[in-house]
C-alpha atoms as a PDB file:
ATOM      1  CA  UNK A   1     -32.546 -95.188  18.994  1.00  0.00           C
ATOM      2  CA  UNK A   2     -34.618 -96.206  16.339  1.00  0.00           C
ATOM      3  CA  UNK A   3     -32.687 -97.549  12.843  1.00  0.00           C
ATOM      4  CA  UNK A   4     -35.211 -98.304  10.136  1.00  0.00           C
ATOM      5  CA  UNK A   5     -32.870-100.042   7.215  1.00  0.00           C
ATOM      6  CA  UNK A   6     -35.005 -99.679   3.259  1.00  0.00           C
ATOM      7  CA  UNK A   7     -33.882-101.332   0.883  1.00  0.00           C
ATOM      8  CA  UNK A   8     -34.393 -99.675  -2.105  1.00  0.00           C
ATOM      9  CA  UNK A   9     -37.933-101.080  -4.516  1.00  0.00           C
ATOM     10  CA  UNK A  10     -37.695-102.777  -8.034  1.00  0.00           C
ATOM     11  CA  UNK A  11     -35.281-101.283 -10.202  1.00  0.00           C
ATOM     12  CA  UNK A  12     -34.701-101.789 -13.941  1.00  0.00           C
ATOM     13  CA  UNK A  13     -31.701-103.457 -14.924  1.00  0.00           C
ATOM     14  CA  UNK A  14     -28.734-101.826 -16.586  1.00  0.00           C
ATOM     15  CA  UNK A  15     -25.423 -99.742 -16.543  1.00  0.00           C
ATOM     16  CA  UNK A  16     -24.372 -97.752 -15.346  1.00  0.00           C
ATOM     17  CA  UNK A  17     -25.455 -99.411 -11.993  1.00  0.00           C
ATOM     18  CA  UNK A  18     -25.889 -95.792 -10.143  1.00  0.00           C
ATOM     19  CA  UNK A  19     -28.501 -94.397 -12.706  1.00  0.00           C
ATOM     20  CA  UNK A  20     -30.963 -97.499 -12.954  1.00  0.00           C
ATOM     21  CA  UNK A  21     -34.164 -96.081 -12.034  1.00  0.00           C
ATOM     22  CA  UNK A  22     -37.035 -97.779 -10.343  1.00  0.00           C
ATOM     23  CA  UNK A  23     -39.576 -99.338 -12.619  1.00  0.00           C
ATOM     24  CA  UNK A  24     -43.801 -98.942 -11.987  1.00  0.00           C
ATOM     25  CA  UNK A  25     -43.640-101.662  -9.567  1.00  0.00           C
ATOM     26  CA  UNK A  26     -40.596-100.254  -8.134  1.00  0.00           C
ATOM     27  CA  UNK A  27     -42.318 -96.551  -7.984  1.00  0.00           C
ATOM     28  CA  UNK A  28     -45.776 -98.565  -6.755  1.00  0.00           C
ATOM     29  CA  UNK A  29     -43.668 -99.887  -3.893  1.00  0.00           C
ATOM     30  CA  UNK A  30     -42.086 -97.314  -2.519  1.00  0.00           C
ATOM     31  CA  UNK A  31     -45.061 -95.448  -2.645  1.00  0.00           C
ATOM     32  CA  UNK A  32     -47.132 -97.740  -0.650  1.00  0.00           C
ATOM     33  CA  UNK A  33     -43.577 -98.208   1.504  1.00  0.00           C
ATOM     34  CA  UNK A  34     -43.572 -94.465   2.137  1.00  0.00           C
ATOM     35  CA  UNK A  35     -47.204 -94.016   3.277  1.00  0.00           C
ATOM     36  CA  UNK A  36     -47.168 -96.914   5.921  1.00  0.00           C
ATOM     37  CA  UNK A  37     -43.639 -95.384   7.012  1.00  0.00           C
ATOM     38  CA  UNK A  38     -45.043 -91.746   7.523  1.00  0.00           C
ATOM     39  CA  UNK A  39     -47.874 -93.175   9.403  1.00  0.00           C
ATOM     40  CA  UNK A  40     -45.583 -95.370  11.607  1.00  0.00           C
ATOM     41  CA  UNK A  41     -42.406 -92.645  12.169  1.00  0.00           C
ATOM     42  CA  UNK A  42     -42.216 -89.708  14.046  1.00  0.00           C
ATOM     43  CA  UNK A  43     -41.666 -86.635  11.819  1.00  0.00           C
ATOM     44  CA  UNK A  44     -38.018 -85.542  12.787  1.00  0.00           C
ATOM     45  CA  UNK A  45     -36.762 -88.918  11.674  1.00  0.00           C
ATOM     46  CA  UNK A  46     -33.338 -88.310  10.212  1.00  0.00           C
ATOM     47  CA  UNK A  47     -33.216 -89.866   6.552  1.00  0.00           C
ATOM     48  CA  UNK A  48     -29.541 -90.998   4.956  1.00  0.00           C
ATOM     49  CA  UNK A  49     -29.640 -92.087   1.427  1.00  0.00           C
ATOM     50  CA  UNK A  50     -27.382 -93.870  -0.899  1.00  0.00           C
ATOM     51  CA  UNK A  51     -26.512 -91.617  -4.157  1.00  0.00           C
ATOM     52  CA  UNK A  52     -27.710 -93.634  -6.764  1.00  0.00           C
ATOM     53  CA  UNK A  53     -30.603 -93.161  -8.706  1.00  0.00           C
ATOM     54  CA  UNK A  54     -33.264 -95.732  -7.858  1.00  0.00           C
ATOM     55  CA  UNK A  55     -32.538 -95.142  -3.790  1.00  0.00           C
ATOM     56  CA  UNK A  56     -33.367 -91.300  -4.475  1.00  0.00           C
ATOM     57  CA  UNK A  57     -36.200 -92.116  -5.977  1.00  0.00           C
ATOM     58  CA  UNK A  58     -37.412 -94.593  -2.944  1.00  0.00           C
ATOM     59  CA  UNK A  59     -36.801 -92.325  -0.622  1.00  0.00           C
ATOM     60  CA  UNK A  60     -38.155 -89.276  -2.361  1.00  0.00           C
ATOM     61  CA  UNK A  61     -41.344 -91.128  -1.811  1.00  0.00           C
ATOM     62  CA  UNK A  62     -41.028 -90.731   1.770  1.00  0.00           C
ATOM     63  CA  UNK A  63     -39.444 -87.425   2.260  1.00  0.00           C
ATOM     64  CA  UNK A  64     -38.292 -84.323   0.000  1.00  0.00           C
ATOM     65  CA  UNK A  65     -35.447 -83.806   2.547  1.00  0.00           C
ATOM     66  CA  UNK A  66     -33.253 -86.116   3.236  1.00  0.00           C
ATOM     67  CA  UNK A  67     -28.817 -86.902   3.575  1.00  0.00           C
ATOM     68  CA  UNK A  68     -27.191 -88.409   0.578  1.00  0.00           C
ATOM     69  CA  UNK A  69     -24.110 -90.149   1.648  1.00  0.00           C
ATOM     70  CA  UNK A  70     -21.632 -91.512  -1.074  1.00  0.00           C
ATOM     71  CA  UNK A  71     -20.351 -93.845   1.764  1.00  0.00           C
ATOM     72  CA  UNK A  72     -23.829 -96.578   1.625  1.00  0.00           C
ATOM     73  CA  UNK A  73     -23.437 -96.519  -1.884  1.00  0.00           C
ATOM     74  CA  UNK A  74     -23.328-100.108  -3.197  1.00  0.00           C
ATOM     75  CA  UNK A  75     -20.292-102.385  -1.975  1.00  0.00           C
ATOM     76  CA  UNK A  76     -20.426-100.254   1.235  1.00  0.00           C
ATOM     77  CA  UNK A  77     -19.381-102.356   4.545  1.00  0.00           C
ATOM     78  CA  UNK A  78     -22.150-103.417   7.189  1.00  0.00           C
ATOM     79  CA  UNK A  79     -19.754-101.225   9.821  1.00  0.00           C
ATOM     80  CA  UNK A  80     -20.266 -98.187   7.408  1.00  0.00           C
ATOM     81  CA  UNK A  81     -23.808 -98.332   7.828  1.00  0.00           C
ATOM     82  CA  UNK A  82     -23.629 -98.669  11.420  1.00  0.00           C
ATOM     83  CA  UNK A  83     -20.866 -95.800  11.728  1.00  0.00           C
ATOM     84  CA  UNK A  84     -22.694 -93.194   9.250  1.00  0.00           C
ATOM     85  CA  UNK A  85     -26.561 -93.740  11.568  1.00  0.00           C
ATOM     86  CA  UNK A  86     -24.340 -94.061  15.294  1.00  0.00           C
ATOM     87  CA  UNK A  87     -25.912 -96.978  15.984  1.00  0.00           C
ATOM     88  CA  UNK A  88     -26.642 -97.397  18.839  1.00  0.00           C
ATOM     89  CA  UNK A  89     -26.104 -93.758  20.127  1.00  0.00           C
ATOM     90  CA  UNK A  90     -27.876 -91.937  17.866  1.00  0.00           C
ATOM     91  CA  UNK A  91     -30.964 -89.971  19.465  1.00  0.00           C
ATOM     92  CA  UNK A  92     -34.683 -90.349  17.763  1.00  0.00           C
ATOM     93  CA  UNK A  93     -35.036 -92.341  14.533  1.00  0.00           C
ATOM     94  CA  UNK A  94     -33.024 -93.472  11.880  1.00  0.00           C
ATOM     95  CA  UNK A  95     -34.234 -94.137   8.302  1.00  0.00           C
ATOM     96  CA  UNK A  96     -31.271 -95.328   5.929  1.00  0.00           C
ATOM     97  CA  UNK A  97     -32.337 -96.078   2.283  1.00  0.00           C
ATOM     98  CA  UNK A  98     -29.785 -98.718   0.898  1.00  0.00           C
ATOM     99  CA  UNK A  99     -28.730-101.302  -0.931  1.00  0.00           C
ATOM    100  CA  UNK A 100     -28.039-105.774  -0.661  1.00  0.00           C
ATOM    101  CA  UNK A 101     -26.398-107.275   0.381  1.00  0.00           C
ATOM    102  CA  UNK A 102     -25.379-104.374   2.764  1.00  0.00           C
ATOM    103  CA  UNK A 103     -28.332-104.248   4.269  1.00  0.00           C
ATOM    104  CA  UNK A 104     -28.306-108.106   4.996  1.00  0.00           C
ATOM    105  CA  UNK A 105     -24.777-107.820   6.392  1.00  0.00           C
ATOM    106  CA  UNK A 106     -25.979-105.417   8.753  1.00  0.00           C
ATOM    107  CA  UNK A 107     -29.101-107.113   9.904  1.00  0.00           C
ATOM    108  CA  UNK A 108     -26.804-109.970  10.551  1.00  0.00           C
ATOM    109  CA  UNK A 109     -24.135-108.140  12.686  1.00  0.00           C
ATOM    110  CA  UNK A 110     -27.175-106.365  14.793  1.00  0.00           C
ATOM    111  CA  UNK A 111     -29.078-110.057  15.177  1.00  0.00           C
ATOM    112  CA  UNK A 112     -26.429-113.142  16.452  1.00  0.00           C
ATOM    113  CA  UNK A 113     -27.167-116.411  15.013  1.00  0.00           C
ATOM    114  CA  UNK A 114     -29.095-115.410  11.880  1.00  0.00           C
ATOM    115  CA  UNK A 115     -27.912-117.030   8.580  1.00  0.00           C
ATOM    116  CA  UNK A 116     -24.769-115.732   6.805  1.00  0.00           C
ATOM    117  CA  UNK A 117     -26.188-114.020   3.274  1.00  0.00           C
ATOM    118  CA  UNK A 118     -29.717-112.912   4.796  1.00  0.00           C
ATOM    119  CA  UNK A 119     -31.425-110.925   1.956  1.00  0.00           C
ATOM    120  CA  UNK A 120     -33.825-108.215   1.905  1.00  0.00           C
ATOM    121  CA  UNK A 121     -36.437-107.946  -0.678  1.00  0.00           C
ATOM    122  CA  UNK A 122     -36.972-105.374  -2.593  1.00  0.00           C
ATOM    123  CA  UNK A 123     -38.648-102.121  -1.422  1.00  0.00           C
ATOM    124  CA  UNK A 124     -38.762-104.245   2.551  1.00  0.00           C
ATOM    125  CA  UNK A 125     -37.736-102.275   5.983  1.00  0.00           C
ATOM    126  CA  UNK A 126     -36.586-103.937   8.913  1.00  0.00           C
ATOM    127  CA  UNK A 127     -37.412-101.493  11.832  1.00  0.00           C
ATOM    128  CA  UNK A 128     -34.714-102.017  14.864  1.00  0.00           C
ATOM    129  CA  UNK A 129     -34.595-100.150  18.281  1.00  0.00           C
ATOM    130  CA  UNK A 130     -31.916-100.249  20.733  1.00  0.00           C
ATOM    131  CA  UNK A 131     -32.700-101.328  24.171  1.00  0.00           C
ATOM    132  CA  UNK A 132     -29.608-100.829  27.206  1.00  0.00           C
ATOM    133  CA  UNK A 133     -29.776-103.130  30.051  1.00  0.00           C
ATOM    134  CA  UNK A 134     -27.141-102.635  32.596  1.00  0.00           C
ATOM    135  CA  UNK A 135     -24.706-100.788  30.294  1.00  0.00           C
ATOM    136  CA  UNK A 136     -25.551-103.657  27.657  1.00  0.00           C
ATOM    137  CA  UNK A 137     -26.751-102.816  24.039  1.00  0.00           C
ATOM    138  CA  UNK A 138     -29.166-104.809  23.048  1.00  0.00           C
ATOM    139  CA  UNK A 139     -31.053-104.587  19.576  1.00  0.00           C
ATOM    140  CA  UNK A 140     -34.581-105.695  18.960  1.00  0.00           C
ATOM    141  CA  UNK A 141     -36.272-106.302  15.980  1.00  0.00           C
ATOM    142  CA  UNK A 142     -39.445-104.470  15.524  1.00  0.00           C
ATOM    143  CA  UNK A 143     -41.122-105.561  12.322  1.00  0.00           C
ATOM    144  CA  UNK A 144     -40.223-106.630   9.087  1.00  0.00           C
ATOM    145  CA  UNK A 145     -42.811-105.507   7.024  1.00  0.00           C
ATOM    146  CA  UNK A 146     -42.806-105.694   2.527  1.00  0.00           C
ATOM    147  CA  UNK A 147     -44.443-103.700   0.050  1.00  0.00           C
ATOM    148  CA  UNK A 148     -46.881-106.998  -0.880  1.00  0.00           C
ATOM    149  CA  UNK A 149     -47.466-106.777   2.956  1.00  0.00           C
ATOM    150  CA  UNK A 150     -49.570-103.552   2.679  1.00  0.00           C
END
């Protein structure tokens, strides 16, 4: 398995904190996000998305069809995230379109040791496969890769 965690690009700031929408640099990211993405994913990759406004819009950039799910909506648990992809039994690729510091939390339970409060930029992907050993899981880090990156 394959789990590709987004976190959603530059929003504007406001309330209700479900319908902020992305800003130009926010739509500029996940545009450039999106096209480096399709080129790097196979094309049944599943997509989950949080229900607000400006991860919709991030992931419309990459896909026209794709899972809401009110569960990764902001405040959601680290375990949540990892329940609603199966990690690590899900088959094929993963693409989950979320929010901090949920997406942190879950980097940190997938990598031992890191630093408690790890933050992803805006609009960044951390790409993770899942390697078994000997009936062990073991999860690898891919890349890391940000929208100044491309």
């Amino acid at each position: 398995m394959d789990l590709i965690l987004w976190r959603h690009a530059e929003a504007e700031d406001g309330v209700p904190d479900a319908a902020r929408k992305l800003t130009r640099t926010g739509l500029k990211q996940a545009k450039s996000m999106a096209e480096w993405l399709k080129s790097e994913l196979p094309e049944d990759v599943r997509v989950i998305v949080s229900p607000t406004k400006r991860t919709q819009q991030t992931a419309t950039a990459f896909a026209s069809d794709f899972e809401t799910n009110e569960e990764i909506a902001p405040g959601a648990s680290a375990h949540t995230v990892l329940a609603v992809t199966d990690w690590p039994n899900a088959q094929g690729t993963v693409l989950l379109v979320g929010h901090q510091p949920t997406l942190g939390e879950t980097a940190g339970l997938l990598i031992p040791n890191i630093p408690a409060g790890l933050s992803f930029k805006k609009g960044a992907v951390w790409w993770f496969s899942c390697e078994v050993k000997q009936d062990i899981v073991k999860p690898v880090l891919r890349t890391v890769m940000y929208p100044d990156m491309l």
